[in-house]
PDB file of N, CA and C in Angstrom:
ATOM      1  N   UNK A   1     105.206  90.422 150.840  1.00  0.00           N
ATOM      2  CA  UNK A   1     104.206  91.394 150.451  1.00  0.00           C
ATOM      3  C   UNK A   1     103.636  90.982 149.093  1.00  0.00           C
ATOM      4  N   UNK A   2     102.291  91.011 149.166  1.00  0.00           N
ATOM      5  CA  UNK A   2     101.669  90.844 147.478  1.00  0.00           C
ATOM      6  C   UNK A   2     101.733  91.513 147.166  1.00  0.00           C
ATOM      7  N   UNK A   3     101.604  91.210 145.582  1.00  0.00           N
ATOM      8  CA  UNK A   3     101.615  92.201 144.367  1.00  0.00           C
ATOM      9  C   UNK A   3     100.248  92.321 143.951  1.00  0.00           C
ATOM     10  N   UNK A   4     100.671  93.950 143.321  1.00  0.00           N
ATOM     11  CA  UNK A   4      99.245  94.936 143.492  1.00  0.00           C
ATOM     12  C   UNK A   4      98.965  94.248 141.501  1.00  0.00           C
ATOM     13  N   UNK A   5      97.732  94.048 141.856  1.00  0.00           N
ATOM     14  CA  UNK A   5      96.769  93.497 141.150  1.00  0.00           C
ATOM     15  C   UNK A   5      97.434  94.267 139.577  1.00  0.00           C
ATOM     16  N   UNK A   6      97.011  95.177 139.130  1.00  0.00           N
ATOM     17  CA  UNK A   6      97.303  95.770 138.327  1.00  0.00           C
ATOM     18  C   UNK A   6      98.954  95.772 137.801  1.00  0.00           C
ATOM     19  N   UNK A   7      99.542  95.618 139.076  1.00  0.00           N
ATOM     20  CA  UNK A   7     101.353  95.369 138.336  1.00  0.00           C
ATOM     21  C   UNK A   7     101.033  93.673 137.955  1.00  0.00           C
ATOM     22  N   UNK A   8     100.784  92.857 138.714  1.00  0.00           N
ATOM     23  CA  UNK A   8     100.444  91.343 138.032  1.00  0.00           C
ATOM     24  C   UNK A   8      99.528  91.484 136.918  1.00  0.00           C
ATOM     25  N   UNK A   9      99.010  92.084 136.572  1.00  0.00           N
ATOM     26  CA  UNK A   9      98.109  92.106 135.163  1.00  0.00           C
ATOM     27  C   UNK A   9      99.078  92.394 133.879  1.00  0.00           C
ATOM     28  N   UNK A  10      99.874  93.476 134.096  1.00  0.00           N
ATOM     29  CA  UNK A  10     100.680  94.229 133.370  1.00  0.00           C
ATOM     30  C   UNK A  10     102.054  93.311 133.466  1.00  0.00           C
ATOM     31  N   UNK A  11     102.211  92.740 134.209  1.00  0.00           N
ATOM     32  CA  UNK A  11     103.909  92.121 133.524  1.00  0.00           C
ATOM     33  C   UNK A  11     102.836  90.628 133.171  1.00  0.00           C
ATOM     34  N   UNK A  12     102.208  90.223 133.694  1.00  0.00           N
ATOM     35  CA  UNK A  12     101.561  88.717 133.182  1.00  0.00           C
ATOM     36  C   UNK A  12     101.062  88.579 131.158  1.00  0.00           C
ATOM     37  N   UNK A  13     100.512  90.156 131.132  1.00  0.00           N
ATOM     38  CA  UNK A  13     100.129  90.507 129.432  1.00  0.00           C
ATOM     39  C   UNK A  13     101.418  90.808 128.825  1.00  0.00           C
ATOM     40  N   UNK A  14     102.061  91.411 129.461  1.00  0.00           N
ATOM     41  CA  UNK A  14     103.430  91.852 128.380  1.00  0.00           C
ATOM     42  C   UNK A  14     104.146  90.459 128.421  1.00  0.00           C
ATOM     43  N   UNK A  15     104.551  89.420 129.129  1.00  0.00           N
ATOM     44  CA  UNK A  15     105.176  88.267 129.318  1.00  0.00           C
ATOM     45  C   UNK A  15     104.532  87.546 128.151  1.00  0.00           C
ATOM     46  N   UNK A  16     103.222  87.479 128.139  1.00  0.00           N
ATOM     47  CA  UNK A  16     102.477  86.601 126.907  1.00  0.00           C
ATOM     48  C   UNK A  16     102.881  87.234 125.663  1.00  0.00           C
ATOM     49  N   UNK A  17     102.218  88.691 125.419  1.00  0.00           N
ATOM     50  CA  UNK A  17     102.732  89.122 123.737  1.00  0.00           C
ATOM     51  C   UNK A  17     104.356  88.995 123.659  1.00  0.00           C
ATOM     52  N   UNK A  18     105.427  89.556 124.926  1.00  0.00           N
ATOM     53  CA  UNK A  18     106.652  89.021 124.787  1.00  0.00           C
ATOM     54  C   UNK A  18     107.093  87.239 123.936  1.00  0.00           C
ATOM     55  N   UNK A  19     106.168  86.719 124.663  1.00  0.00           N
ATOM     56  CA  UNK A  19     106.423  85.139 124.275  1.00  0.00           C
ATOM     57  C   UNK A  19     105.909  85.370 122.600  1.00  0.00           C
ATOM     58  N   UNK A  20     104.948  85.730 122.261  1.00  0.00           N
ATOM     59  CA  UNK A  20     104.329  85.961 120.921  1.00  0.00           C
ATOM     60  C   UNK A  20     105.424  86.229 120.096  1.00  0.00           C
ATOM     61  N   UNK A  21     106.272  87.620 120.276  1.00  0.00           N
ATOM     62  CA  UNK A  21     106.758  88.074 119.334  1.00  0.00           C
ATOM     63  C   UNK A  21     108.255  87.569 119.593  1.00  0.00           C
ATOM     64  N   UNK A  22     108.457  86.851 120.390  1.00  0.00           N
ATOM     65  CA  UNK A  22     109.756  86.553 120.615  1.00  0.00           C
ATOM     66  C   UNK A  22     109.682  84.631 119.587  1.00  0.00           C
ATOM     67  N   UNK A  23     109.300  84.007 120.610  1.00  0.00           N
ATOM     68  CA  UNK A  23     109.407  82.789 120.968  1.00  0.00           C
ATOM     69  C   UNK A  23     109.107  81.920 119.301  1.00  0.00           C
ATOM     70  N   UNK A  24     107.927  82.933 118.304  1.00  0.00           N
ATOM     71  CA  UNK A  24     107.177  82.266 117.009  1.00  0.00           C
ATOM     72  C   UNK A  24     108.275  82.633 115.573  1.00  0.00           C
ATOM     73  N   UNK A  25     109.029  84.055 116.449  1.00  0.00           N
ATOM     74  CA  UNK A  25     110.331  84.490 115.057  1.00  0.00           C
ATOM     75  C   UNK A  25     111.172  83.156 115.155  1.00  0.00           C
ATOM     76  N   UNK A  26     111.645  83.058 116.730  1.00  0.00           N
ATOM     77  CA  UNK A  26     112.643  82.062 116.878  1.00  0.00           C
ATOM     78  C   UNK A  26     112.185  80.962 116.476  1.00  0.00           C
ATOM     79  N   UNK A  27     111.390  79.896 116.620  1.00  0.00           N
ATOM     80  CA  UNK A  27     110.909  78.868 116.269  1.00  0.00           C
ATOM     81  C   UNK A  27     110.771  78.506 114.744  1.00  0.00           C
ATOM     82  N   UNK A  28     110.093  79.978 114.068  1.00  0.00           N
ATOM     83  CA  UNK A  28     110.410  79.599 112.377  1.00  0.00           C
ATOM     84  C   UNK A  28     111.264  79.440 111.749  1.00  0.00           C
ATOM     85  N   UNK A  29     112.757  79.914 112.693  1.00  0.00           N
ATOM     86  CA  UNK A  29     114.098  79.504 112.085  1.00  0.00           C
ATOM     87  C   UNK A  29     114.561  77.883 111.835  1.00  0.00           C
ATOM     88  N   UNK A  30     114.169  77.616 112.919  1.00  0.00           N
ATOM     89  CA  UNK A  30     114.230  75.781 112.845  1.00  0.00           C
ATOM     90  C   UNK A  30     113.408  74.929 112.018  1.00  0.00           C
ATOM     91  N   UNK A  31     112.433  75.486 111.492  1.00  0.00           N
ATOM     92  CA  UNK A  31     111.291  74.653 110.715  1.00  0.00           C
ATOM     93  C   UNK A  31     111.579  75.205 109.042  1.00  0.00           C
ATOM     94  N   UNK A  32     111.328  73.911 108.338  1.00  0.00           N
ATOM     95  CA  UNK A  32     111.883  74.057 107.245  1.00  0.00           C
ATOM     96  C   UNK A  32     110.583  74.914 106.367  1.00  0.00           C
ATOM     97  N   UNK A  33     110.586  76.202 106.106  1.00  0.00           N
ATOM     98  CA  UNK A  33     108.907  76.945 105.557  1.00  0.00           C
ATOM     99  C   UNK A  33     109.828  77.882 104.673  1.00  0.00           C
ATOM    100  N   UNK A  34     109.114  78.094 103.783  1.00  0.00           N
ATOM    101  CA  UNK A  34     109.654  79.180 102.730  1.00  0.00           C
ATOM    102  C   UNK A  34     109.061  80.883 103.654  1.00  0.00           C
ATOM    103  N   UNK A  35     110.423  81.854 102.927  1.00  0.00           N
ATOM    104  CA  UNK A  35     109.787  82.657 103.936  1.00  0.00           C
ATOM    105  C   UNK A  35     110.144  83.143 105.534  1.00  0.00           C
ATOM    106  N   UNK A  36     111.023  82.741 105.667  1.00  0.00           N
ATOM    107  CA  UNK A  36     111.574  82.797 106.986  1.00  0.00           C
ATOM    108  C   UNK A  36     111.282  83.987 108.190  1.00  0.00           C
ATOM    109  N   UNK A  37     112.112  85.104 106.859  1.00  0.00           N
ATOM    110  CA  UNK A  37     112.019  86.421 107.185  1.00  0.00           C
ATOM    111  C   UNK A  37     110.882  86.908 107.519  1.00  0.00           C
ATOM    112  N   UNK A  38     110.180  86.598 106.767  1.00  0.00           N
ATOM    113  CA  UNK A  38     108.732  87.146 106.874  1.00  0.00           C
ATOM    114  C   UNK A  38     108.045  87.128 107.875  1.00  0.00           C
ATOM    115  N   UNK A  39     108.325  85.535 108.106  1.00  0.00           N
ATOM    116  CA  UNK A  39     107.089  85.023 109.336  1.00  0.00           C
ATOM    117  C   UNK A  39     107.454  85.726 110.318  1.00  0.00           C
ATOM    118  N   UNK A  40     109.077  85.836 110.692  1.00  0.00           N
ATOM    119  CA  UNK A  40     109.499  86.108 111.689  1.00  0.00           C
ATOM    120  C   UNK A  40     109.029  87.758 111.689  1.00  0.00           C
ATOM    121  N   UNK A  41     109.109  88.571 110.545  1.00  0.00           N
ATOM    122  CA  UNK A  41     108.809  89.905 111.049  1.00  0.00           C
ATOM    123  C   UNK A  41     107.494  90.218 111.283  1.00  0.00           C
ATOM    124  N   UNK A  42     106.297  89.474 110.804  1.00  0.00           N
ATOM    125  CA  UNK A  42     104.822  89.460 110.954  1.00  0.00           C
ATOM    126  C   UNK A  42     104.361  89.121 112.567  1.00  0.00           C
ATOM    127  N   UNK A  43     105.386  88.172 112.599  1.00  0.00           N
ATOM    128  CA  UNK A  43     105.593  87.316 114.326  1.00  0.00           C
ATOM    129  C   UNK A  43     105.657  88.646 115.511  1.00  0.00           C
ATOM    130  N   UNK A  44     107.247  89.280 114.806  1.00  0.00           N
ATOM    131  CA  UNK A  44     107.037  90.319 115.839  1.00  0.00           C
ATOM    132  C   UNK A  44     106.608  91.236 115.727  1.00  0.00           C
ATOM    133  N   UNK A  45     105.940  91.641 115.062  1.00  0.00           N
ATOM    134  CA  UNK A  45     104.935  93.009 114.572  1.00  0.00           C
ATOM    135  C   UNK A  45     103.481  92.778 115.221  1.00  0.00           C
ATOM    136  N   UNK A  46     103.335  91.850 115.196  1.00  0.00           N
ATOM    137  CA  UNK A  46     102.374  91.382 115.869  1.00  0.00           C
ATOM    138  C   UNK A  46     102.058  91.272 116.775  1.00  0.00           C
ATOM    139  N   UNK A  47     103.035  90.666 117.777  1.00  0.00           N
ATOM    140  CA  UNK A  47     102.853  90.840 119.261  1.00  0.00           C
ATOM    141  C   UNK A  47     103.187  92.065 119.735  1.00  0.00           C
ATOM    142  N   UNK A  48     103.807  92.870 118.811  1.00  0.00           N
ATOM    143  CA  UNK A  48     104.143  94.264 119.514  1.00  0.00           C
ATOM    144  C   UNK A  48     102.965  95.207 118.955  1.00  0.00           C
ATOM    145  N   UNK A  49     102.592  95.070 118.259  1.00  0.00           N
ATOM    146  CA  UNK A  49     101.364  95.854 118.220  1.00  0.00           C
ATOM    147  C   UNK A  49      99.799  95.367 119.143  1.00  0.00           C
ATOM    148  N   UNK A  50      99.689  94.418 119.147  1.00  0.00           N
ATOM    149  CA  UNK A  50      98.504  93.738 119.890  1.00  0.00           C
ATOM    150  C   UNK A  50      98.993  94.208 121.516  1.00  0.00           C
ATOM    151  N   UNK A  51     100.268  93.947 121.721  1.00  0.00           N
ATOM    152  CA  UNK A  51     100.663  94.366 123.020  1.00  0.00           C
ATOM    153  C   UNK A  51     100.525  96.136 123.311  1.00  0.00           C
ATOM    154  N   UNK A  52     101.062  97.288 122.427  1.00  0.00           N
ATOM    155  CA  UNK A  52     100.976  98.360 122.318  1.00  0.00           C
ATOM    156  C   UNK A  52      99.340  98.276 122.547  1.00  0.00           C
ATOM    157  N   UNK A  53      98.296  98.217 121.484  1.00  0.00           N
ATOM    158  CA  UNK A  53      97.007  98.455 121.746  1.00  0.00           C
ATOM    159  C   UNK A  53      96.713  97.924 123.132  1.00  0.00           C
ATOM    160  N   UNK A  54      97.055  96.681 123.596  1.00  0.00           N
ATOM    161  CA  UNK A  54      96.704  96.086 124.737  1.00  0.00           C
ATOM    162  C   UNK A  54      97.012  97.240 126.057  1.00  0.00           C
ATOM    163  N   UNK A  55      98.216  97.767 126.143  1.00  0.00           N
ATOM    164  CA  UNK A  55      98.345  98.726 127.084  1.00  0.00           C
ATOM    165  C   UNK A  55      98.168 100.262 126.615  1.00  0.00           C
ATOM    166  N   UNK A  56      97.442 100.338 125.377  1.00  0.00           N
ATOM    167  CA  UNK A  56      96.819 101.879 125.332  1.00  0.00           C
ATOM    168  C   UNK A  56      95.278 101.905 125.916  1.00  0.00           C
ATOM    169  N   UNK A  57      94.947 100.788 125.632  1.00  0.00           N
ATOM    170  CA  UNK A  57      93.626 100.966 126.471  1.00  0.00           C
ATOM    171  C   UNK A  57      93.393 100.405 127.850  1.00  0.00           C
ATOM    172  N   UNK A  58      94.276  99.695 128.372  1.00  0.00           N
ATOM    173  CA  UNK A  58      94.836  99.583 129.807  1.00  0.00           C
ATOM    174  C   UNK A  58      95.275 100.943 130.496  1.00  0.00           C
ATOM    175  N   UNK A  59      95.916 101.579 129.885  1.00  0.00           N
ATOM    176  CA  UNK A  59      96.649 102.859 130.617  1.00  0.00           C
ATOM    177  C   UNK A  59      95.094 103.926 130.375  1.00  0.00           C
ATOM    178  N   UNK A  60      94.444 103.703 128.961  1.00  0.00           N
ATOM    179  CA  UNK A  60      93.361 105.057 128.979  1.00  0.00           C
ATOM    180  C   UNK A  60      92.008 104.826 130.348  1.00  0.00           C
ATOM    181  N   UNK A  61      91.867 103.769 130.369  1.00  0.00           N
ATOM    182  CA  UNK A  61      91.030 103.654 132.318  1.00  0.00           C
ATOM    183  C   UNK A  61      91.534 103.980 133.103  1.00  0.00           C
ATOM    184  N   UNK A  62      92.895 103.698 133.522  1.00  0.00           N
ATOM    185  CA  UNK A  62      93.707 104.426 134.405  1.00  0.00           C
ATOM    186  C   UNK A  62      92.948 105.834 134.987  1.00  0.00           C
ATOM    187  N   UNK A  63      93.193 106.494 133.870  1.00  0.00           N
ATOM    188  CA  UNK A  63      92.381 108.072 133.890  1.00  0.00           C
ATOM    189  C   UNK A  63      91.491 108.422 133.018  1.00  0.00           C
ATOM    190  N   UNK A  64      90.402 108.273 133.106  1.00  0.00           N
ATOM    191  CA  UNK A  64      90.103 108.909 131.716  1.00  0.00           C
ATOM    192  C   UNK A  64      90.160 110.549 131.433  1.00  0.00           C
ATOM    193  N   UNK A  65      89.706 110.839 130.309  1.00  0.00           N
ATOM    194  CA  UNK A  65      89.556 112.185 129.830  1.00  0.00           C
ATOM    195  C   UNK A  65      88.466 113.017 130.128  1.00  0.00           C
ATOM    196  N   UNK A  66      87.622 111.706 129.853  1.00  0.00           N
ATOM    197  CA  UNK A  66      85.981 112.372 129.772  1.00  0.00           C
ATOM    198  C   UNK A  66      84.971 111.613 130.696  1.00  0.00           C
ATOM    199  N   UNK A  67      84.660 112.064 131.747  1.00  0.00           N
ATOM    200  CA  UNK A  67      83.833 111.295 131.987  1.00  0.00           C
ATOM    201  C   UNK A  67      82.186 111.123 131.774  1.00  0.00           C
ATOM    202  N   UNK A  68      81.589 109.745 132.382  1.00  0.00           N
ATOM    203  CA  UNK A  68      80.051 110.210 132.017  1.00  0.00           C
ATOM    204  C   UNK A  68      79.302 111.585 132.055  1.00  0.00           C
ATOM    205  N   UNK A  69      78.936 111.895 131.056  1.00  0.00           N
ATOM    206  CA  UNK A  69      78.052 113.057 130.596  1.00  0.00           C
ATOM    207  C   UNK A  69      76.585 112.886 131.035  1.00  0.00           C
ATOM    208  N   UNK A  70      75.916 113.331 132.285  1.00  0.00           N
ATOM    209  CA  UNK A  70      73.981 113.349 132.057  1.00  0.00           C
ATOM    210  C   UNK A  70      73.583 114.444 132.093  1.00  0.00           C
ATOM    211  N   UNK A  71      72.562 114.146 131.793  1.00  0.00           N
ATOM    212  CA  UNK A  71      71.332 115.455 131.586  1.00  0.00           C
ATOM    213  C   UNK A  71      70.831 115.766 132.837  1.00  0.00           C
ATOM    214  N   UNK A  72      69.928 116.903 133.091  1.00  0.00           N
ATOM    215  CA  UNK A  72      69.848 117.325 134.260  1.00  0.00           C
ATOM    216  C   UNK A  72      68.561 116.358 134.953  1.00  0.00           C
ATOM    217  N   UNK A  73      67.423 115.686 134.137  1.00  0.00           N
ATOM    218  CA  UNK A  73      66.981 114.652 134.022  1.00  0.00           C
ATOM    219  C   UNK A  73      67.174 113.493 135.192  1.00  0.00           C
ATOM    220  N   UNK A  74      68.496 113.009 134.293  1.00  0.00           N
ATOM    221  CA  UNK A  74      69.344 111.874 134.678  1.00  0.00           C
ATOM    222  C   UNK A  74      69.340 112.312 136.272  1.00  0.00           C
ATOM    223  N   UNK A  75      70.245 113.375 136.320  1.00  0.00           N
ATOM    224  CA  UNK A  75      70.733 113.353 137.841  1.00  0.00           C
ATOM    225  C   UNK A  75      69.436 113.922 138.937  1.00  0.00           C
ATOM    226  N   UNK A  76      68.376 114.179 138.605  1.00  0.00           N
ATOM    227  CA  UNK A  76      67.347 114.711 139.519  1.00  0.00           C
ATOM    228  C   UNK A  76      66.808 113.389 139.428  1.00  0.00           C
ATOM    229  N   UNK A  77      66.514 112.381 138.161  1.00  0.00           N
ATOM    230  CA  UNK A  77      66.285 110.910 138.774  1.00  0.00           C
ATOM    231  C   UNK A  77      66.815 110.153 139.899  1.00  0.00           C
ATOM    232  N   UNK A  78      68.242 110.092 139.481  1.00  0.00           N
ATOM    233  CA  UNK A  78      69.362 109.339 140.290  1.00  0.00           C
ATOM    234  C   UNK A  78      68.797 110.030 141.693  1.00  0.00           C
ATOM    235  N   UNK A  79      69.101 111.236 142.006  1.00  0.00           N
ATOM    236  CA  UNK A  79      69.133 112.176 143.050  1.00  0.00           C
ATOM    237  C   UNK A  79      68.011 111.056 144.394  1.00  0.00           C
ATOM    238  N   UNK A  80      66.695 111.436 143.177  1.00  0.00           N
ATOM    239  CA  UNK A  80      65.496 110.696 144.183  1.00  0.00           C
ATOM    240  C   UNK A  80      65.421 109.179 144.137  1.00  0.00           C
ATOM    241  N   UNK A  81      66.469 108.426 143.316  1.00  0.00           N
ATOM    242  CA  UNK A  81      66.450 107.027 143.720  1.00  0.00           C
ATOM    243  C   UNK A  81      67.322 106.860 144.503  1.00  0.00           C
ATOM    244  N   UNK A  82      68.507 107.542 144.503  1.00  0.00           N
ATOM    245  CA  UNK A  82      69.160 107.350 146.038  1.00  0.00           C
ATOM    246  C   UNK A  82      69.082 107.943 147.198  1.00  0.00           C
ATOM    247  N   UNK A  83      67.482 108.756 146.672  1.00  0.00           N
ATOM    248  CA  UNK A  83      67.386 109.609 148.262  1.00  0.00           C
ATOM    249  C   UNK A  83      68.713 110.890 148.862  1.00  0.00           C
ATOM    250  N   UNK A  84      69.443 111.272 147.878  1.00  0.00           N
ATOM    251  CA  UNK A  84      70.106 112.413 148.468  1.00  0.00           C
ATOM    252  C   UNK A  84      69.395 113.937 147.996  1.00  0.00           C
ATOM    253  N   UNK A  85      70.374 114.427 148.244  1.00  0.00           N
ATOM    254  CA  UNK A  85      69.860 115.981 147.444  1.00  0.00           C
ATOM    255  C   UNK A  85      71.308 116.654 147.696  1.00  0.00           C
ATOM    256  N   UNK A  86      71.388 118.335 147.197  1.00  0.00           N
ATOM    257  CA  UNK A  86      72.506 118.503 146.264  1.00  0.00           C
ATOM    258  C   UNK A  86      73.034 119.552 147.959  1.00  0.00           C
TER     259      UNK A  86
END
């Protein structure tokens, strides 16, 4: 069975910022840089926040709150360009 589009989107983005905030702390341990700590906590602050924003506005389409707003205008246009009525 395939996987539903949206679960492959969502573990494929979290797998990447995962690698971000994981993979760049670990790596600065081995390289000789002043600063260690740092990089490493900027490293993961980073991917966890870019990732957080990444799935707050992933999850806010999901549903939104509000949707398009028209004028009465708008929809008596629309109405007669698609030929319906109410």
């Amino acid at each position: 069975m395939a996987a539903d589009t949206g679960t492959l989107t969502v573990v494929l983005v979290t797998v990447f910022w995962a690698a971000i905030a994981i993979i760049i702390p670990v790596a600065s341990f081995f390289k000789n840089i002043p600063n260690k700590g740092v990089v490493s906590v900027v490293a993961a602050i980073t991917g966890f926040c870019c990732w957080l924003f990444w799935a707050l506005c992933y999850m806010h389409q999901m549903n939104p709150l509000i949707g398009p707003l028209l004028e009465n205008t708008t929809i008596i246009a629309l109405m007669d360009i698609w030929d319906t009525s109410v």
